[in-house]
Protein backbone atom coordinates (compact mmCIF):
# COMPACT_ATOMS: atom_id res chain seq x y z
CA UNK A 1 17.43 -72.70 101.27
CA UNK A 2 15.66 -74.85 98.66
CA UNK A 3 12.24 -74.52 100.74
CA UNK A 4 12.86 -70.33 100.81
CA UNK A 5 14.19 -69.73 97.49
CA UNK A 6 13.08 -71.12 93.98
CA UNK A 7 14.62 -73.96 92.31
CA UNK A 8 17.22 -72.42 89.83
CA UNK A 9 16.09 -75.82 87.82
CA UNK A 10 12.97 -75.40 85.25
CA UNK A 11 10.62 -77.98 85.83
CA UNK A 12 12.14 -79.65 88.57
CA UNK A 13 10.33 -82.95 89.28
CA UNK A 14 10.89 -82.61 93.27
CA UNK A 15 10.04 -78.72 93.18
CA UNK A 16 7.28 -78.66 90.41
CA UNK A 17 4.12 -80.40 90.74
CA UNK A 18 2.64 -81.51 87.38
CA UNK A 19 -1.08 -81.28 86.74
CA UNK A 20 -2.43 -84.98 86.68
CA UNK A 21 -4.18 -84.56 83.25
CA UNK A 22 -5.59 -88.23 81.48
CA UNK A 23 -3.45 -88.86 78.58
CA UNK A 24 -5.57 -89.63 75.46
CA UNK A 25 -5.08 -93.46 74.31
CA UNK A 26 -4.14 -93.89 70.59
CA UNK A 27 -6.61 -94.57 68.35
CA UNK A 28 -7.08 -98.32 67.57
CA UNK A 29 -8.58 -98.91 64.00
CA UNK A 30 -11.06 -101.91 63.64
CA UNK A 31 -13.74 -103.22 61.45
CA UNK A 32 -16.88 -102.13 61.08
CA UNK A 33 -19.53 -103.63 62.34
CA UNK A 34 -23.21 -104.08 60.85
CA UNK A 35 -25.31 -105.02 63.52
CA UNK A 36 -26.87 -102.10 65.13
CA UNK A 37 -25.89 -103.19 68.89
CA UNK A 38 -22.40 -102.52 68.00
CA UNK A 39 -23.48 -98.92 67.95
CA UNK A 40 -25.27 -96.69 70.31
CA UNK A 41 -27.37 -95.91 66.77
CA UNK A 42 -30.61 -98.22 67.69
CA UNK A 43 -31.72 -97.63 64.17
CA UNK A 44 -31.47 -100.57 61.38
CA UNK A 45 -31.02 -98.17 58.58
CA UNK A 46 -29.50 -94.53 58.08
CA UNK A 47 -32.95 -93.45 55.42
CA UNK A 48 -35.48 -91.80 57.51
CA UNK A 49 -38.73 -91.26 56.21
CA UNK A 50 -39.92 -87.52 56.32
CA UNK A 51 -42.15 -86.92 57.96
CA UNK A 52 -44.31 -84.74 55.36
CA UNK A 53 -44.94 -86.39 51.75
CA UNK A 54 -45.89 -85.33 48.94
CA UNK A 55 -49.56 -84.40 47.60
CA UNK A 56 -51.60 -87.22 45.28
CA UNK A 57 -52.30 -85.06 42.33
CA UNK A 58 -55.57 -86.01 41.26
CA UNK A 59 -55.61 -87.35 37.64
CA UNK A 60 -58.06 -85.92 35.31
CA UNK A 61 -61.04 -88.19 33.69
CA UNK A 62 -60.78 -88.04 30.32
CA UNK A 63 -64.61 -87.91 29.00
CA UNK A 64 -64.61 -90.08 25.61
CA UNK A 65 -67.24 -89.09 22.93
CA UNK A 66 -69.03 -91.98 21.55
CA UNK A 67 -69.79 -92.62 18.00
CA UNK A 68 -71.82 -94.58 15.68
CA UNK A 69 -69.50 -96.91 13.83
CA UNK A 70 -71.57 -98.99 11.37
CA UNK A 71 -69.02 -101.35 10.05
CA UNK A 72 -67.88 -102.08 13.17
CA UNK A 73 -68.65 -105.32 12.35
CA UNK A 74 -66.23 -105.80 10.18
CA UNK A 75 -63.58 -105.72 12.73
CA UNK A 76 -64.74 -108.86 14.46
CA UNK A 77 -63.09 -111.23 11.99
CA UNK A 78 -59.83 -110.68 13.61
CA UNK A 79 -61.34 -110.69 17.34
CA UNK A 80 -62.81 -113.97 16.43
CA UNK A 81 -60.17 -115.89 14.85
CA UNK A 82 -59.10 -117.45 18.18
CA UNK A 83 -58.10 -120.68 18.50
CA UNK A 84 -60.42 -123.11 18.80
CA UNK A 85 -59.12 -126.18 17.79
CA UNK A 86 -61.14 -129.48 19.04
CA UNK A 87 -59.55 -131.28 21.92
CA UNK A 88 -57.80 -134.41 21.06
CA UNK A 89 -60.02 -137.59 20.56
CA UNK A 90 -59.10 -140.36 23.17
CA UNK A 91 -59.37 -143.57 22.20
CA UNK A 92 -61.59 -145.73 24.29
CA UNK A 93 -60.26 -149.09 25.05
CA UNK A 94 -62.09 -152.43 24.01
CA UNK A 95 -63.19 -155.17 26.81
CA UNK A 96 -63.20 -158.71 25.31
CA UNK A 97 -65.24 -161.20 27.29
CA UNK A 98 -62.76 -164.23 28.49
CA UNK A 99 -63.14 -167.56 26.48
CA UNK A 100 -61.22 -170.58 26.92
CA UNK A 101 -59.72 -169.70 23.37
CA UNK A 102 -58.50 -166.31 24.72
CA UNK A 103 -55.19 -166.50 24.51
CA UNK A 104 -55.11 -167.77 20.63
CA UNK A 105 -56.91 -164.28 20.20
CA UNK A 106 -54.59 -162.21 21.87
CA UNK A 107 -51.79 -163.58 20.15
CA UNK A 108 -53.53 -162.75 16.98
CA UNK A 109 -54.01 -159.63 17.75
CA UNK A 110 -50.31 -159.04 18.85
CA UNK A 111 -49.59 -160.07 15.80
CA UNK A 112 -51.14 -158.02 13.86
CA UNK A 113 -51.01 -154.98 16.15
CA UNK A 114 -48.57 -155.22 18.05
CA UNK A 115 -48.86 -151.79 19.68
CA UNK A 116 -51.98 -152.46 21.28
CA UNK A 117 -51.61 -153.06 25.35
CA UNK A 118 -53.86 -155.74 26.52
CA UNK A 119 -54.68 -156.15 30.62
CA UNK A 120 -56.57 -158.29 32.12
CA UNK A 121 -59.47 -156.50 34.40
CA UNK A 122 -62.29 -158.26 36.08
CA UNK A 123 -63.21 -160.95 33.85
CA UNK A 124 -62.38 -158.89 30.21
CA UNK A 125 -59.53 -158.38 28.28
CA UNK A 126 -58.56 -154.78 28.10
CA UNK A 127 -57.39 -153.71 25.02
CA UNK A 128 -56.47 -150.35 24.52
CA UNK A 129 -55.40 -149.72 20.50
CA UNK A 130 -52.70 -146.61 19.86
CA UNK A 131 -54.82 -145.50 16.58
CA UNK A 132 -58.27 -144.90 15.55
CA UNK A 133 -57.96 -146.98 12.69
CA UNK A 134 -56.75 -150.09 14.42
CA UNK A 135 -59.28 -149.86 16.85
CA UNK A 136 -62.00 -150.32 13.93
CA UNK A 137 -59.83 -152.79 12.73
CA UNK A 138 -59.88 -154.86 16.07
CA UNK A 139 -63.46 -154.16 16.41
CA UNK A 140 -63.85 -155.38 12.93
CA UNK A 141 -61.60 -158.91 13.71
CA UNK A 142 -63.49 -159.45 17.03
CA UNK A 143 -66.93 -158.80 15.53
CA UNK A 144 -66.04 -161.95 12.52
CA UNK A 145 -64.99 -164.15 15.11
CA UNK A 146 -68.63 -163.50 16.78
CA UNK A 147 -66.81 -162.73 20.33
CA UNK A 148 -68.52 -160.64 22.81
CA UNK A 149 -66.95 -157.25 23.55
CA UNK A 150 -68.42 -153.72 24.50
CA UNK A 151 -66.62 -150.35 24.09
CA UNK A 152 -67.47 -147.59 25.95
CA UNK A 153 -68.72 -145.12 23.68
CA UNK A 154 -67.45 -140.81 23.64
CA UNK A 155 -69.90 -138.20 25.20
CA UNK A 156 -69.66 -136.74 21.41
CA UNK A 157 -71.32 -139.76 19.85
CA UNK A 158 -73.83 -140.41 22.97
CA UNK A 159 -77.20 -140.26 21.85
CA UNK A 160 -79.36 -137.01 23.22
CA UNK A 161 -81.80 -137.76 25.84
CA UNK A 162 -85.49 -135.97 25.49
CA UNK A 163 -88.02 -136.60 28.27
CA UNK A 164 -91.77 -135.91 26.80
CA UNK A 165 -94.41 -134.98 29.69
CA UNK A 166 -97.95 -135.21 29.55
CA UNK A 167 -98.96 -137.57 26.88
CA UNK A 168 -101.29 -140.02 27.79
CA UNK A 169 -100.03 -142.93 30.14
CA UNK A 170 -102.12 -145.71 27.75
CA UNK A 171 -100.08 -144.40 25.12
CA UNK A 172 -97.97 -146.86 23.22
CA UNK A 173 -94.37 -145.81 23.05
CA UNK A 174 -93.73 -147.25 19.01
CA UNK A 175 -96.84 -145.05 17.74
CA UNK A 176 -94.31 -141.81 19.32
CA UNK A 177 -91.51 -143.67 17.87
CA UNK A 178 -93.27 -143.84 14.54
CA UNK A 179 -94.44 -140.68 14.57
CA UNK A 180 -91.03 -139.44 15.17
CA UNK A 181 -89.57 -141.27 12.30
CA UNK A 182 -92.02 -139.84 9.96
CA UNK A 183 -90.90 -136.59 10.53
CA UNK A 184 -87.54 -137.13 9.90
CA UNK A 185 -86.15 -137.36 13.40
CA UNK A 186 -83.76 -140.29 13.75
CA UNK A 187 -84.75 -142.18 17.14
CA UNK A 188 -82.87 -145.09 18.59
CA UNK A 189 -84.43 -145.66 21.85
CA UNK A 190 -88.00 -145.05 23.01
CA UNK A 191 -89.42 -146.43 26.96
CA UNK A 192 -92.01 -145.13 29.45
CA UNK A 193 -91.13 -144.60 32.91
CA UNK A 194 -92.91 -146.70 35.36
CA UNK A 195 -93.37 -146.39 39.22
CA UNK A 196 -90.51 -148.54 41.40
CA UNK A 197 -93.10 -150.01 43.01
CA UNK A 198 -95.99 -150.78 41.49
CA UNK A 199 -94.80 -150.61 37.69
CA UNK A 200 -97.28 -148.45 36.96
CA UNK A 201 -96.99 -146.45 33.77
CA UNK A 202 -96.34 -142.99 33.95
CA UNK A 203 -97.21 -140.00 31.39
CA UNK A 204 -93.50 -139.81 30.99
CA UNK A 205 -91.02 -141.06 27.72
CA UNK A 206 -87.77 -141.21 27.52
CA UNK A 207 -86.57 -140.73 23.87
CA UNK A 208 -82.97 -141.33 22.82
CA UNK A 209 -81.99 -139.51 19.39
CA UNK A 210 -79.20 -139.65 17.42
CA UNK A 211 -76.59 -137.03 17.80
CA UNK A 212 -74.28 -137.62 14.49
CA UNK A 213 -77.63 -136.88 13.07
CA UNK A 214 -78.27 -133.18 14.61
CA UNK A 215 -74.59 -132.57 14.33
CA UNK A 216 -74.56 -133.58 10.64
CA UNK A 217 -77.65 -131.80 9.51
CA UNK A 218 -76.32 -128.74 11.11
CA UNK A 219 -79.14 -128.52 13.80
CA UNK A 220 -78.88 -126.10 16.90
CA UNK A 221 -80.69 -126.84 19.95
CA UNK A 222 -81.64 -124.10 21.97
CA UNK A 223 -83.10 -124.49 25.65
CA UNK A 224 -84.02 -121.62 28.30
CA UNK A 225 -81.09 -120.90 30.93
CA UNK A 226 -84.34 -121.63 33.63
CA UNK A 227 -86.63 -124.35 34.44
CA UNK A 228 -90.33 -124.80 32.59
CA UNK A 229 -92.27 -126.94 34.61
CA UNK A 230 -91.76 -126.90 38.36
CA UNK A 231 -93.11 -130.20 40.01
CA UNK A 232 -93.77 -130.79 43.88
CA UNK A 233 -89.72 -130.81 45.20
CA UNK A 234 -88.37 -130.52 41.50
CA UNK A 235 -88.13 -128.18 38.87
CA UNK A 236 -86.46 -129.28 35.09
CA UNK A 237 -86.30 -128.08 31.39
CA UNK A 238 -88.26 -129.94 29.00
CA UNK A 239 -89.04 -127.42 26.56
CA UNK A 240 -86.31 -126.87 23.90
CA UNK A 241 -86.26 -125.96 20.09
CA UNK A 242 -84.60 -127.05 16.89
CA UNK A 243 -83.12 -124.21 14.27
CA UNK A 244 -82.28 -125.47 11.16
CA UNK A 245 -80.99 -122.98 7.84
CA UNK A 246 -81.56 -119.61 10.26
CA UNK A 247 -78.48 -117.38 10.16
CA UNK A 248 -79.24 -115.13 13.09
CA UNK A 249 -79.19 -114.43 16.46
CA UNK A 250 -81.64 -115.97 18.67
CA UNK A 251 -83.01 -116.11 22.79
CA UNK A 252 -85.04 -118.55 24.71
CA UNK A 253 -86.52 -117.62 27.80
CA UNK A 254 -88.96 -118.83 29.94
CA UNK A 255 -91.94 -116.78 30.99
CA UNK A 256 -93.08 -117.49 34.13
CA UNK A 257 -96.34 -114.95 33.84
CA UNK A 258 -98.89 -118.06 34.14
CA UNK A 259 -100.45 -119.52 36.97
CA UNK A 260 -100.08 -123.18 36.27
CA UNK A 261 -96.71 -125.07 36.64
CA UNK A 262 -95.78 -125.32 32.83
CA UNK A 263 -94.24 -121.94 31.80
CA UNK A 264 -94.21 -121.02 28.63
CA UNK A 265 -91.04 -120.54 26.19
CA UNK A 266 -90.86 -117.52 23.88
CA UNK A 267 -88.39 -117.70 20.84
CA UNK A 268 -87.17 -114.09 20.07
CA UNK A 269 -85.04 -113.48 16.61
CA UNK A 270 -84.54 -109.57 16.76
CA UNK A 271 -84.92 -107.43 13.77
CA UNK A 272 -81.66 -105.15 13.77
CA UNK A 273 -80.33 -103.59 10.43
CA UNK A 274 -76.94 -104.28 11.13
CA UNK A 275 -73.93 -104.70 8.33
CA UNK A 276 -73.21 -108.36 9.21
CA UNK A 277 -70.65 -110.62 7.53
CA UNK A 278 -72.16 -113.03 5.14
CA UNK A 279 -72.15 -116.84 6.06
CA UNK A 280 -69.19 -118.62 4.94
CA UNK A 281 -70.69 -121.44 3.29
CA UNK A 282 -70.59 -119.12 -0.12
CA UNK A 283 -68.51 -119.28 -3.24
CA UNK A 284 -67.98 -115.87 -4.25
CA UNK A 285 -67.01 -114.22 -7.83
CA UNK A 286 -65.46 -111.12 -6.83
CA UNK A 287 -65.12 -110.03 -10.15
CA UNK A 288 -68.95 -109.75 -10.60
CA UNK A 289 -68.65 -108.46 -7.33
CA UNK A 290 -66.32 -105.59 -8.63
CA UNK A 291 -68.57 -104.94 -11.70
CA UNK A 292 -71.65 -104.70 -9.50
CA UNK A 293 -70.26 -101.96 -7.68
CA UNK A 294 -68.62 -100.01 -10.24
CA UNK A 295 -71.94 -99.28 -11.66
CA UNK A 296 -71.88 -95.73 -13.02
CA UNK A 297 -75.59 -95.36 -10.90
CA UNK A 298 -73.07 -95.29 -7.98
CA UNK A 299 -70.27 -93.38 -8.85
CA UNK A 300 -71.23 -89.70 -7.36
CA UNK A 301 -70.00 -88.15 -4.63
CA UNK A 302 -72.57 -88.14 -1.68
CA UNK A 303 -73.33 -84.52 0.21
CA UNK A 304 -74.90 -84.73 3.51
CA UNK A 305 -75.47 -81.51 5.82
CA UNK A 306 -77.11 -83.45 9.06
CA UNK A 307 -76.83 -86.62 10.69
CA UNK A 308 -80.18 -88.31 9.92
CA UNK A 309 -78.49 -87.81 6.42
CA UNK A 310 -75.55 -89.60 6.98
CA UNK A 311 -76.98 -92.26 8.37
CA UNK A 312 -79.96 -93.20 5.51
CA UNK A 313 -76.58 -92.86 2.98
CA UNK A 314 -74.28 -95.26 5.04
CA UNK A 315 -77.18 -97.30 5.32
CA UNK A 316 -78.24 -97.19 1.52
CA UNK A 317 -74.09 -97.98 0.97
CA UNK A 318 -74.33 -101.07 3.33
CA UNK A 319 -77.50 -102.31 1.47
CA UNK A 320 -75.70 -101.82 -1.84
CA UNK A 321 -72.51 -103.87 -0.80
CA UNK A 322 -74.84 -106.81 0.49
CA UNK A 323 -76.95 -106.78 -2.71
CA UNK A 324 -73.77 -107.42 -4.95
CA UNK A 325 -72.44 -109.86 -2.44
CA UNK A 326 -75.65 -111.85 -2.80
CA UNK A 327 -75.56 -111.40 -6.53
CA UNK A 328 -72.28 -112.71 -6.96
CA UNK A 329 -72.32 -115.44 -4.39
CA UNK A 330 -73.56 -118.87 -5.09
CA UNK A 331 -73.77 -121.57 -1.85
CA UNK A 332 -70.76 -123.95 -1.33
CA UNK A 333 -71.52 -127.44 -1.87
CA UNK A 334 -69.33 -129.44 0.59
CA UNK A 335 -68.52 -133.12 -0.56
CA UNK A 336 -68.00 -135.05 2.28
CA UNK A 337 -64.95 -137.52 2.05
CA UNK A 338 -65.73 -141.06 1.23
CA UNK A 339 -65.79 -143.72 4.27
CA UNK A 340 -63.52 -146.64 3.38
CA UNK A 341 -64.27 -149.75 4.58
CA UNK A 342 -61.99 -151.86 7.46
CA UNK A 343 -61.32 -154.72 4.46
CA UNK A 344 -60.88 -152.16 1.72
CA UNK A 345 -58.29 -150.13 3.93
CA UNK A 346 -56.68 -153.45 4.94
CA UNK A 347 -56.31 -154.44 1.07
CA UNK A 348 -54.75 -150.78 0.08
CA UNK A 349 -51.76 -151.37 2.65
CA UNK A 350 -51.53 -154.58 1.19
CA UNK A 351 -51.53 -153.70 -2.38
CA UNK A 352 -49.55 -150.41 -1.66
CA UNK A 353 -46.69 -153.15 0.75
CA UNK A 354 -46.79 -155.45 -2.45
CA UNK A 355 -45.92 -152.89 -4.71
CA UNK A 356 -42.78 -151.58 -2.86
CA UNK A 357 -41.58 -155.32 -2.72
CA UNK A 358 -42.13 -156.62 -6.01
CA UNK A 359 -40.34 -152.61 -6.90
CA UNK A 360 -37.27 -153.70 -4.66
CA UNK A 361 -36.64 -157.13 -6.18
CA UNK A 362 -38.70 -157.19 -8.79
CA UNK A 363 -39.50 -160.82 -8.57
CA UNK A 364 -41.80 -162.58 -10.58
CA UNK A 365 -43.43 -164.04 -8.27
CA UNK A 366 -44.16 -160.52 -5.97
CA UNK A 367 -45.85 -159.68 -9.24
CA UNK A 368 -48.08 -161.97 -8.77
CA UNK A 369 -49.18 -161.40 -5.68
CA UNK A 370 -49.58 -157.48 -6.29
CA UNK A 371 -51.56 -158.42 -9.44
CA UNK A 372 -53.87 -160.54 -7.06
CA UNK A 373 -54.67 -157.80 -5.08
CA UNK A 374 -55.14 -155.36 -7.64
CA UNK A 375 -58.20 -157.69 -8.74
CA UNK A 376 -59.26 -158.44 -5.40
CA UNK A 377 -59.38 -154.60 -5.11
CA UNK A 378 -61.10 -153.69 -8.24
CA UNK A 379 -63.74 -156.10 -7.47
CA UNK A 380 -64.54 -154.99 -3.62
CA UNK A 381 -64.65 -151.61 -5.44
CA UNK A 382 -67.06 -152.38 -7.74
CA UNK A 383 -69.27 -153.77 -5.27
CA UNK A 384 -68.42 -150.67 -3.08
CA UNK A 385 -69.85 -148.12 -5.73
CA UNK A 386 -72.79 -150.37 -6.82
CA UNK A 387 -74.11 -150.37 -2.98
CA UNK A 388 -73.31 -146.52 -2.28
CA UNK A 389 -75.23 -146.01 -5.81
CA UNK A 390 -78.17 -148.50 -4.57
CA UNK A 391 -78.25 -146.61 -1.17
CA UNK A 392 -78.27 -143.21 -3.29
CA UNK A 393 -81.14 -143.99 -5.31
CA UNK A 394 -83.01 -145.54 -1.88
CA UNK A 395 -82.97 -142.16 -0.08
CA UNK A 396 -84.33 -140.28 -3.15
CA UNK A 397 -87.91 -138.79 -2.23
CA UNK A 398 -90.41 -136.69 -3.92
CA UNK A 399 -91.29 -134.18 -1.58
CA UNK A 400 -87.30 -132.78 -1.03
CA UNK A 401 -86.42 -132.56 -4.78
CA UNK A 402 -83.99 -135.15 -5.07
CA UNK A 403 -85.76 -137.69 -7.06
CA UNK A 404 -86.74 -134.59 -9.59
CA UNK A 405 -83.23 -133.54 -9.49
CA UNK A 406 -81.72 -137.18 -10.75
CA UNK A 407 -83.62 -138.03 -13.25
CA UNK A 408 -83.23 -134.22 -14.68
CA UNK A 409 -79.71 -135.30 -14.57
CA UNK A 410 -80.08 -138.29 -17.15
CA UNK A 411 -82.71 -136.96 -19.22
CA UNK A 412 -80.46 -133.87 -19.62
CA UNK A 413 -78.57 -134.60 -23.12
CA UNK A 414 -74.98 -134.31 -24.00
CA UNK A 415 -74.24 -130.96 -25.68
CA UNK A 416 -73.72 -131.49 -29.78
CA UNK A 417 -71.17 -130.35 -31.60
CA UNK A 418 -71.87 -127.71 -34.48
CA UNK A 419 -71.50 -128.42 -38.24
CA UNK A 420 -67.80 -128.01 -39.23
CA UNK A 421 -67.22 -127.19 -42.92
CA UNK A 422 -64.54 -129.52 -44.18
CA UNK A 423 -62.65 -130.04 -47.63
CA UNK A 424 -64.86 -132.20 -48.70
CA UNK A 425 -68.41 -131.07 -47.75
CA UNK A 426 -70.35 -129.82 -44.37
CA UNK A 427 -69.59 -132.50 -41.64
CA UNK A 428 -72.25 -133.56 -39.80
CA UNK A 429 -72.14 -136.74 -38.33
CA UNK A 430 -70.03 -137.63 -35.26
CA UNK A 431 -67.47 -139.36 -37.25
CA UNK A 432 -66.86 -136.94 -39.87
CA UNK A 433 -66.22 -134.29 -37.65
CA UNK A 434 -63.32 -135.76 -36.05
CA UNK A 435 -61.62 -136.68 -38.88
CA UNK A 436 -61.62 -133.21 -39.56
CA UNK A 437 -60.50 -131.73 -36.59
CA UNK A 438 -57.67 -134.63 -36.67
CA UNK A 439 -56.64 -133.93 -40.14
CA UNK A 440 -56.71 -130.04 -39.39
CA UNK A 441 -54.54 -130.97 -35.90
CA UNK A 442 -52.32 -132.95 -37.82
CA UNK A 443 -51.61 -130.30 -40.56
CA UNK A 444 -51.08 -127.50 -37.93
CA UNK A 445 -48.77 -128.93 -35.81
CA UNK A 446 -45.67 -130.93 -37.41
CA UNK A 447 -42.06 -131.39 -36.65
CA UNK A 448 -39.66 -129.77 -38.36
CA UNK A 449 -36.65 -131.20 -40.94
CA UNK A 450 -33.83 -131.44 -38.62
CA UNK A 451 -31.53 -132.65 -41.19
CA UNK A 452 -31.97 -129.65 -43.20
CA UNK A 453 -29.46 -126.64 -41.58
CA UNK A 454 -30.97 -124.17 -43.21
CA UNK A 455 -34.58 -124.68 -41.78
CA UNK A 456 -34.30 -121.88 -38.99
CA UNK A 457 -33.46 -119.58 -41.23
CA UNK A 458 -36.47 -120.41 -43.46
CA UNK A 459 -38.66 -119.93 -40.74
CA UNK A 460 -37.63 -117.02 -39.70
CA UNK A 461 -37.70 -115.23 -43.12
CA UNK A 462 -41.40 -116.55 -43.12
CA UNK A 463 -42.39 -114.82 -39.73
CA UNK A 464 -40.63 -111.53 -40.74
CA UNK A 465 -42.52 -111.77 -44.21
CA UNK A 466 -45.85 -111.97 -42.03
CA UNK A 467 -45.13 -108.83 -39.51
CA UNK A 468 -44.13 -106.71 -42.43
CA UNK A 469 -46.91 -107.73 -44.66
CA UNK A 470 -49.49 -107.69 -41.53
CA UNK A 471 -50.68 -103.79 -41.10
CA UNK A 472 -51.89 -104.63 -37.73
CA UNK A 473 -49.04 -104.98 -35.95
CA UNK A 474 -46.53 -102.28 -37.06
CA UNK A 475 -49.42 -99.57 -36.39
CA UNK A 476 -48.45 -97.68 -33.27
CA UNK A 477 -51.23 -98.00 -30.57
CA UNK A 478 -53.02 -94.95 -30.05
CA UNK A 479 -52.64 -92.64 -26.84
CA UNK A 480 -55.54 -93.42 -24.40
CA UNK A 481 -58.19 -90.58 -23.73
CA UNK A 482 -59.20 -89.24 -20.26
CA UNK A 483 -62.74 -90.81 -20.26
CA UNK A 484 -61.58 -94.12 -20.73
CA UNK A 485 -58.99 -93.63 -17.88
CA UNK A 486 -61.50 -92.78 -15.99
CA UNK A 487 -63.82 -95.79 -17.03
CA UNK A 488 -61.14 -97.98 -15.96
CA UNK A 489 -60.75 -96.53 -12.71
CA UNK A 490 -63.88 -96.71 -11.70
CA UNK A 491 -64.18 -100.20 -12.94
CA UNK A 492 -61.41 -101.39 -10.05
């Protein structure tokens, strides 16, 4: 009946065939993952580029209009104040030929300085000193003990080498060296060159000049930036000049316009009106400086209606300014400090050691010693003086000034003082007049009577008595006027 009629059950599981439909899984949470073969996503990162960017705007040149500044100048003080401090001096060590005695003299030395490394290197004692002054001390000690030593000297006090070309080769190098001398050139080497083989003389010299002496006279070389004489497989500079007292700008060049193999040097200083700073070697009274300017020639107020105009009165301004800078500047005289000697340095830490002892414990006989040195002192001194006043009066000469300019000095007479009218007659003799101006000092000034209590009040009744008895000084000062406002203005 079952297989004719319906099953009178719903959803019979032997009468009613179910579907087979996949039954979803449950979702299983896990971590993510940052590697991009986790994912079917082959990318590395979700930011994609598009694929149309933006437009470069173009920027727009700004055309800048330039002008004629004329104290431009005066803005290069700050661009130039750079640092430019010298590099630090290194100290060159001191070789000391090996004696049998050597090690006597290095204990000495140890002694004495005991900073000072000493190594031994290829026959010579190295010694290297910490400080400038006991390497001239060392120098000093090895030099009295007549030991032979050499020191290495700085590229700073190397001597400049000059070659000379075409002078005769029969020429003898001390009539150069003479030659030299007399013109004032300081020379401390002269030799000709001579072939390797043959020692034959060649028309070439070698001169060796001092360099403390260019850099102490204030002496700028100047040389061309290219060669002047071009040889068979060589080309060098030997052309070169020397600018002494010449404040301004200056070019060498070599012209090579000639033929032969010597070119020619041309010195060009060019003539430019500009508004330069004034050399700093100059003492300066800016007060004068002030008054210059505030003459009442310049005080007006300047109309110009073109540019040529402006220019010849910034120009006339700028020539003004210089003209009372010169006027009220004198040139700086720089003294040089005094070189003390090795045994007068040596004595001053003595004397100055001797004093802080005998200071400390004030024994008599630390007294003695310091008085010892003090004489010792005063007498290298003297000697000191005398032979820097005996090399003084050596280098005076005739043809500079100098000798002129000394004896000026001591034929120059003291100035006198003027007659003084005393109590007892005009003064006129030296002796007379300072009695006067003592007794007039000594009546002026004296202390007052303490013991006396009523001497402040005394004096103060006296300087009330003055100011109300003085018309001077109770007269109210008068209101100033407008001119004289103005004369003061234009005075600052």
């Amino acid at each position: 009946m079952t297989e004719f009629l319906p099953c009178p059950i719903a959803l019979c599981p032997h009468n009613y065939k179910f579907k087979a439909v996949k039954r979803p899984a449950d979702p299983v949470i896990r971590p993510a993952k940052f590697t991009a073969k986790a994912t079917k996503n082959k990318i590395a990162n979700d930011f994609v580029f598009p694929k149309k960017t933006i437009k470069n705007v173009p920027v727009q040149k700004k055309d800048e209009v330039i002008t004629n500044n004329t104290y431009a100048a005066l803005n290069t003080a700050q661009a130039d104040a750079e640092d430019v401090s010298p590099p630090q001096y290194k100290i060159k060590p001191i070789f000391m030929k090996i004696i049998d005695s050597y090690n006597l003299i290095i204990q000495e030395l140890h002694r004495t300085y005991p900073t000072a490394i000493n190594t031994f290197t290829k026959g010579y004692i190295k010694i290297e000193a910490q400080t400038a002054d006991d390497h001239r001390d060392i120098t000093t000690y090895l030099t009295g003990k007549n030991l032979q030593y050499y020191v290495i000297e700085p590229p700073s006090n190397r001597p400049l080498k000059l070659v000379i070309k075409g002078l005769p080769a029969d020429l003898d190098p001390e009539d150069i060296k003479n030659d030299l001398i007399s013109k004032g050139i300081k020379i401390e080497k002269i030799a000709q060159l001579k072939k390797f083989t043959t020692k034959t003389p060649l028309p070439i010299d070698m001169i060796e000049v001092t360099k403390i002496y260019i850099v102490s006279n204030s002496i700028d070389v100047f040389a061309p930036s290219t060669p002047t004489r071009f040889g068979t497989a060589s080309a060098s500079i030997i052309d070169y000049a020397l600018i002494k007292n010449l404040n301004w700008p200056c070019t060498i060049d070599s012209i090579s316009e000639l033929s032969s193999d010597h070119n020619p040097v041309k010195l060009h200083f060019p003539r430019t009106a500009k508004f330069e700073l004034p050399p700093p070697q100059l003492n300066t009274t800016w007060s004068i400086f002030t008054n210059t300017l505030a003459n009442t020639e310049n005080c007006f107020l300047p109309k110009a209606s073109s540019t040529q105009e402006i220019e010849f009165q910034v120009r006339d301004l700028t020539s003004e300014i210089l003209t009372a800078h010169d006027t009220a500047s004198k040139p700086a005289t720089q003294s040089e400090l005094p070189f003390v000697q090795g045994e007068l340095k040596h004595l001053f830490k003595e004397r100055n050691r001797a004093r802080k002892l005998w200071q400390f414990t004030r024994h008599p006989q630390h007294k003695t010693e310091l008085n010892r040195l003090q004489n010792t002192i005063k007498r290298k001194v003297g000697l000191y003086r005398q032979q820097v006043w005996e090399d003084h009066l050596t280098s005076l000469d005739a043809e500079d000034g100098s000798l002129w300019g000394t004896a000026k000095a001591f034929r120059k007479k003291a100035a006198q003082i003027s007659a003084l009218n005393g109590p007892n007659g005009t003064a006129l003799s030296d002796t007379n007049k300072t009695d006067i101006i003592a007794n007039s000092l000594e009546s002026q000034f004296k202390l007052n009577d303490i013991q006396n209590p009523h001497k402040d009040e005394i004096i103060t009744n006296i300087v009330d008595a003055y100011l109300t008895t003085n018309i001077n000084n109770t007269d109210s000062l008068p209101p100033a006027l407008p001119s004289e406002v103005i004369t003061y203005i234009k005075k600052i």
